[in-house]
N, C-alpha and C. Protein backbone atom coordinates (compact mmCIF):
# COMPACT_ATOMS: atom_id res chain seq x y z
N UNK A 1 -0.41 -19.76 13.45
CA UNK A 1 -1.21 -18.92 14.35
C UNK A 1 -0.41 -17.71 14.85
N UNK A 2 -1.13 -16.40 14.96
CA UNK A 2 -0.47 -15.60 15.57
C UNK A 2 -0.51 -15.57 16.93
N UNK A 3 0.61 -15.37 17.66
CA UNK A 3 0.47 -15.04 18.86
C UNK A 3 1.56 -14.11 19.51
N UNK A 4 1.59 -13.19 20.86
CA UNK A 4 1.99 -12.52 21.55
C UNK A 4 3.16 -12.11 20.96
N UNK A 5 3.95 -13.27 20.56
CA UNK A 5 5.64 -13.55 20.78
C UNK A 5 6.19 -13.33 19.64
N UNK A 6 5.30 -13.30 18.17
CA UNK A 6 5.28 -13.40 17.33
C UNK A 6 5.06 -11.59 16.50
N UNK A 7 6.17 -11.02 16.30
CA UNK A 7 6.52 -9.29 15.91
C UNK A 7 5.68 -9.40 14.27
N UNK A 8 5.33 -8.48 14.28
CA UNK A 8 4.92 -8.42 13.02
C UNK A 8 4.87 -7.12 12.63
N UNK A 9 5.06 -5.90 11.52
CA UNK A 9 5.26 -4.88 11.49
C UNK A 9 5.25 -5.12 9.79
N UNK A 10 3.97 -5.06 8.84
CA UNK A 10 4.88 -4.59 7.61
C UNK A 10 3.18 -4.39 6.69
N UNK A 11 3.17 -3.96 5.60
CA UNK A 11 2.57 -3.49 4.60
C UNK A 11 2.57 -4.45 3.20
N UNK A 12 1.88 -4.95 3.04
CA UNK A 12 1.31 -6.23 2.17
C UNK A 12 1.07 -5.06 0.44
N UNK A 13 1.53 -5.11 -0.48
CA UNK A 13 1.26 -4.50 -1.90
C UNK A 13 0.11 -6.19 -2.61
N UNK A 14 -0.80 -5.71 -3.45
CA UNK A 14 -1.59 -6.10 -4.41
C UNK A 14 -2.07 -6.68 -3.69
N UNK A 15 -2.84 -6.47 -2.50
CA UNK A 15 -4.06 -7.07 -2.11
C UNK A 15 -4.94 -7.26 -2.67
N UNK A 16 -6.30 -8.10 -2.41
CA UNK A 16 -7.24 -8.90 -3.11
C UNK A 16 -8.45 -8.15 -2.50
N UNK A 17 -8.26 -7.88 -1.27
CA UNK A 17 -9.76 -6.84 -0.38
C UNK A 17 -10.70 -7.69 0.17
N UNK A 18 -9.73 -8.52 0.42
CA UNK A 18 -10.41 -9.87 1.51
C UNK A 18 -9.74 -10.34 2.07
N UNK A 19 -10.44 -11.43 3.11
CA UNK A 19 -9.69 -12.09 4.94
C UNK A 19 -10.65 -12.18 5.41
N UNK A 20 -9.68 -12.85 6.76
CA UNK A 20 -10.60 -13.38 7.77
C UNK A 20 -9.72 -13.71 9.00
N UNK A 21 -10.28 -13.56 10.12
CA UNK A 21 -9.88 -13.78 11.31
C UNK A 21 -10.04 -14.86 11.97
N UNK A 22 -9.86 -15.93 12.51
CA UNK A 22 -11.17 -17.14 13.42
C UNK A 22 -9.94 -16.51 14.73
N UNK A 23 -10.78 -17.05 15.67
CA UNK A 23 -10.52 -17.24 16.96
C UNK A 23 -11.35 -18.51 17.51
N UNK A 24 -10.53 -19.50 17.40
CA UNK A 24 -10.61 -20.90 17.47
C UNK A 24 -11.55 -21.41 18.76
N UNK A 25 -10.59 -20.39 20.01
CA UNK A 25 -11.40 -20.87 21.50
C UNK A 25 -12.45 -19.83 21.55
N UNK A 26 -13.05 -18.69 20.57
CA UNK A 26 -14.30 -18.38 21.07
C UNK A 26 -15.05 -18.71 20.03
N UNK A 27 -14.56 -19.39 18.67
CA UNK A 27 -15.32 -20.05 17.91
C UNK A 27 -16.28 -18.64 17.21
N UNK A 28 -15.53 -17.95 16.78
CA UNK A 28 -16.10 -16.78 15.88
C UNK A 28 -15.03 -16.69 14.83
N UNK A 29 -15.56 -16.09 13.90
CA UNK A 29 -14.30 -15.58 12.80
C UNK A 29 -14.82 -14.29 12.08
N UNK A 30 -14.09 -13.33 11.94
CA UNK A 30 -14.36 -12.23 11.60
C UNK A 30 -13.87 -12.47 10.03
N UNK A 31 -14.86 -11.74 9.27
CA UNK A 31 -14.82 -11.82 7.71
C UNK A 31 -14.65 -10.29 7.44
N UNK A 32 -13.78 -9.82 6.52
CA UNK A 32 -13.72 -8.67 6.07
C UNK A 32 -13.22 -8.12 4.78
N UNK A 33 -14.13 -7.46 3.91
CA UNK A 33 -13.78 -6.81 2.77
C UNK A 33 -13.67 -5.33 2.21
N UNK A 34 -13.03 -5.29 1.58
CA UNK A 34 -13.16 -3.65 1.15
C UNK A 34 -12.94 -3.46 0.10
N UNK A 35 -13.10 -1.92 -0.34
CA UNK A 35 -13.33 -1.48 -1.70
C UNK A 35 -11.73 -1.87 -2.96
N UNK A 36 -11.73 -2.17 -4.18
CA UNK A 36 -10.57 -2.45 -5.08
C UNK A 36 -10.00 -1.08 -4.52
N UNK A 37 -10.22 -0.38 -4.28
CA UNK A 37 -9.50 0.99 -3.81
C UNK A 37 -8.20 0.82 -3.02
N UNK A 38 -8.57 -0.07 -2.02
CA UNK A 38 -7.13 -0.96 -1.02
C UNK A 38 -6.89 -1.85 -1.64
N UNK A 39 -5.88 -1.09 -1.96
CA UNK A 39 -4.41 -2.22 -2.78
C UNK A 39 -3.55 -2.44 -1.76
N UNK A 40 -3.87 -2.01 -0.89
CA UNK A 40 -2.56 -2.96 0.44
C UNK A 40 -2.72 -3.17 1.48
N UNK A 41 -2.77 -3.81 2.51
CA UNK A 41 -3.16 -4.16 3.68
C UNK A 41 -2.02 -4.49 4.84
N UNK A 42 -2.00 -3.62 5.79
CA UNK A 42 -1.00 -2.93 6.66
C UNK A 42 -1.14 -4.55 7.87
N UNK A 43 -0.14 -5.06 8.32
CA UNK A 43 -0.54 -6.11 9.47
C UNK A 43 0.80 -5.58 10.48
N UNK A 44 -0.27 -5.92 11.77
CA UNK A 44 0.82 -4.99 13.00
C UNK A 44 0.41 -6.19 14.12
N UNK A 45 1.48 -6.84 14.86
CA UNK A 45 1.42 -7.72 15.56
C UNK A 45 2.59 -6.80 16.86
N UNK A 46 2.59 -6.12 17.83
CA UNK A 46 3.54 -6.08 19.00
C UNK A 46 3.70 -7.42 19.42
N UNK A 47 5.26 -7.14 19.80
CA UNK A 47 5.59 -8.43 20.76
C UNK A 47 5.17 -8.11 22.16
N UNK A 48 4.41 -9.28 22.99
CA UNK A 48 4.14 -9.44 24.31
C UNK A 48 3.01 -8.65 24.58
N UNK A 49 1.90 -8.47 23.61
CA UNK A 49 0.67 -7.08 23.99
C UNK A 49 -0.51 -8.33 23.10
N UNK A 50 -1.51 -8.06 23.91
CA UNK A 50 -2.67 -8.91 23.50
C UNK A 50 -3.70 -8.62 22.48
N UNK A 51 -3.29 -7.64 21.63
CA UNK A 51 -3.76 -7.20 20.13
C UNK A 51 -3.04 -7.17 19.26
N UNK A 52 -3.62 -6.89 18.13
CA UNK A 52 -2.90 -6.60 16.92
C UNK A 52 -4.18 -5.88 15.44
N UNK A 53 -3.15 -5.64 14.87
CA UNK A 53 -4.09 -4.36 13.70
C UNK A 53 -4.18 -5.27 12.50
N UNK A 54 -5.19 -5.36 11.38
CA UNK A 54 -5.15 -5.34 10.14
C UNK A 54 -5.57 -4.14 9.47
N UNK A 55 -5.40 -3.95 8.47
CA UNK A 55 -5.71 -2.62 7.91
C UNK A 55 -5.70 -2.10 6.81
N UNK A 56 -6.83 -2.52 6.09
CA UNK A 56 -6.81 -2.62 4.54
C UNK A 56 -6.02 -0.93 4.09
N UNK A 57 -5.52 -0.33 3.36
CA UNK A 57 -5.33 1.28 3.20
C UNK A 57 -5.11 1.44 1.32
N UNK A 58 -5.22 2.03 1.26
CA UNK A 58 -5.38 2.94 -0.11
C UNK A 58 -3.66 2.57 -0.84
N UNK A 59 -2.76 3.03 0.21
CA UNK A 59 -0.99 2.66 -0.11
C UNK A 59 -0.55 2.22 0.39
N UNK A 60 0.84 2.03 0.20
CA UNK A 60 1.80 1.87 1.06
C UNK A 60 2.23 2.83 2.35
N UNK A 61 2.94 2.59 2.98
CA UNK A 61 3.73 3.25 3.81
C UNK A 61 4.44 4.72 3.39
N UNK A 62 4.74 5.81 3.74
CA UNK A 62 5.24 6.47 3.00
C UNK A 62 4.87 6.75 1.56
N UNK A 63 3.84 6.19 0.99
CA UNK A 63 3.55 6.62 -0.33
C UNK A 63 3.72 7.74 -1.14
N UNK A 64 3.68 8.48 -0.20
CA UNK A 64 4.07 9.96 -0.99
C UNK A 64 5.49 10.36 -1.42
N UNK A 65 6.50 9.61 -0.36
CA UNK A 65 7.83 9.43 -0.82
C UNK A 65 8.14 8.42 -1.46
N UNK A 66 7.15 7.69 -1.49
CA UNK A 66 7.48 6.29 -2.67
C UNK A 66 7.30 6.97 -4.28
N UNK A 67 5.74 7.45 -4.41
CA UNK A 67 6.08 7.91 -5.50
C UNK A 67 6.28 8.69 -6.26
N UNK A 68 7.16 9.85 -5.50
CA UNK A 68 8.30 10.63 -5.58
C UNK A 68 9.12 10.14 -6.13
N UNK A 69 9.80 9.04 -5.22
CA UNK A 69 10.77 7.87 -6.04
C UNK A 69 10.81 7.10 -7.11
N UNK A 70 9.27 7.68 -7.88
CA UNK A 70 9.05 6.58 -9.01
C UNK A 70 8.40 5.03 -8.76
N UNK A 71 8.06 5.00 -7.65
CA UNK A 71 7.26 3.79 -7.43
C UNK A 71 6.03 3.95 -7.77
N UNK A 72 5.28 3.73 -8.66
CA UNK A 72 3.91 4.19 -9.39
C UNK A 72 3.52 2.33 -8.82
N UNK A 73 3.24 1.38 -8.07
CA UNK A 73 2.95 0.97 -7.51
C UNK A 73 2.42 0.85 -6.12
N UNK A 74 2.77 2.14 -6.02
CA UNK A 74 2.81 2.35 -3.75
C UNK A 74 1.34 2.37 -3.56
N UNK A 75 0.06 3.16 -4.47
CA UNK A 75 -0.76 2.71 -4.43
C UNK A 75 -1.10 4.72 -4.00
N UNK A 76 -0.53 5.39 -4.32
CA UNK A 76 -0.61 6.86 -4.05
C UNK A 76 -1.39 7.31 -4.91
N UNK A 77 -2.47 7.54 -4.57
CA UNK A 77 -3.42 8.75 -5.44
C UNK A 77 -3.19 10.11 -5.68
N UNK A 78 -2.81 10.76 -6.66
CA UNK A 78 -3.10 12.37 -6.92
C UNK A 78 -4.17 12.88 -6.63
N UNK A 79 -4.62 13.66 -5.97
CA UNK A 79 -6.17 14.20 -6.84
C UNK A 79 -5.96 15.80 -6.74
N UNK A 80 -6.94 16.33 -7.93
CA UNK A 80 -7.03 17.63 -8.13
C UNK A 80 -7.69 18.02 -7.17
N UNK A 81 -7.58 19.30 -7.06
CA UNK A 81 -8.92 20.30 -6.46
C UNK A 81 -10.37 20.02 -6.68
N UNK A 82 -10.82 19.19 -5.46
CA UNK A 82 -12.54 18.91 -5.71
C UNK A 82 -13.10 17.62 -6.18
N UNK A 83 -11.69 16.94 -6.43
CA UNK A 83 -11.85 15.21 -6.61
C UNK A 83 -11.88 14.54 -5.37
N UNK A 84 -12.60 13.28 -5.42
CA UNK A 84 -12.56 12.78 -4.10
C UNK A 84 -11.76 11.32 -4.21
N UNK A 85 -11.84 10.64 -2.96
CA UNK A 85 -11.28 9.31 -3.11
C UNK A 85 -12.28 8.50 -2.15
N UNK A 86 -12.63 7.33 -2.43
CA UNK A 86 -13.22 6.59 -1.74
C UNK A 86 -13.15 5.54 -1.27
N UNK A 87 -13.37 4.83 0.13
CA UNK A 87 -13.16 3.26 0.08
C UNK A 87 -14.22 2.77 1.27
N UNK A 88 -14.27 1.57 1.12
CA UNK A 88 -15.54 1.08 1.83
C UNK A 88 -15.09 -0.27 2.57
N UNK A 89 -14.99 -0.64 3.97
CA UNK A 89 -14.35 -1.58 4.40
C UNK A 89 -15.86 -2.14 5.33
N UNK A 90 -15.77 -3.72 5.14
CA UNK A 90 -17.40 -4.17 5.87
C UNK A 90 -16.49 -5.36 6.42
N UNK A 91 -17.22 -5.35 7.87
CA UNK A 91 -16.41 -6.53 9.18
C UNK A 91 -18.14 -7.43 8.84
N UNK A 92 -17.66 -8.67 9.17
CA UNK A 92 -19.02 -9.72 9.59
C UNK A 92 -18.43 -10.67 10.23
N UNK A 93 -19.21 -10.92 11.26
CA UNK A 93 -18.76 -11.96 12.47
C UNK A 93 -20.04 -13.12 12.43
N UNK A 94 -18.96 -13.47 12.44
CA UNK A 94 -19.97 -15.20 12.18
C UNK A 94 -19.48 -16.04 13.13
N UNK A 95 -20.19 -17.00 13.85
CA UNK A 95 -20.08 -18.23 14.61
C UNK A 95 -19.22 -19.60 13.60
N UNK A 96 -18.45 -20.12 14.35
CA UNK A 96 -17.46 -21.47 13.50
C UNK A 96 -18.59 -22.64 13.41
């Protein structure tokens, strides 16, 4: 379980574009997917603060200096002049 005390700070490579959340004592769980487009999913936990982030994204961290570096994994898109990029992320909350 996550909680308060528990730091979390990092960027997940070859995500799947799925999860889920429960929250046990209000007996909901949040379901969430998104487009093959997010290949990585960002998780941010502060210590001692009563939130925290998930965050499906397109790359990595720095991607643009990743693949600079030759990391053709970071998950960095080129695009030309007039190309677009797209992604589609859907939350559903359901009762346990």
């Amino acid at each position: 379980p996550l909680t308060p005390d528990n730091f979390l700070d990092t960027c997940l490579r070859d995500y799947d574009g799925g999860g889920h959340i429960t929250w046990p004592k209000s007996a909901v769980r949040l379901r969430f997917t998104c487009s093959p487009t997010c290949t990585h999913l960002i998780l941010y936990n502060p210590t001692g603060k009563p939130y925290f982030a998930v965050e499906p994204v397109t790359n990595a961290n720095d991607g643009v200096n990743l693949l600079a570096g030759g990391d053709v994994g970071c998950g960095t898109a080129v695009l030309e002049p007039g190309q677009n990029l797209e992604a589609r992320f859907e939350l559903h909350l359901e009762d346990l």
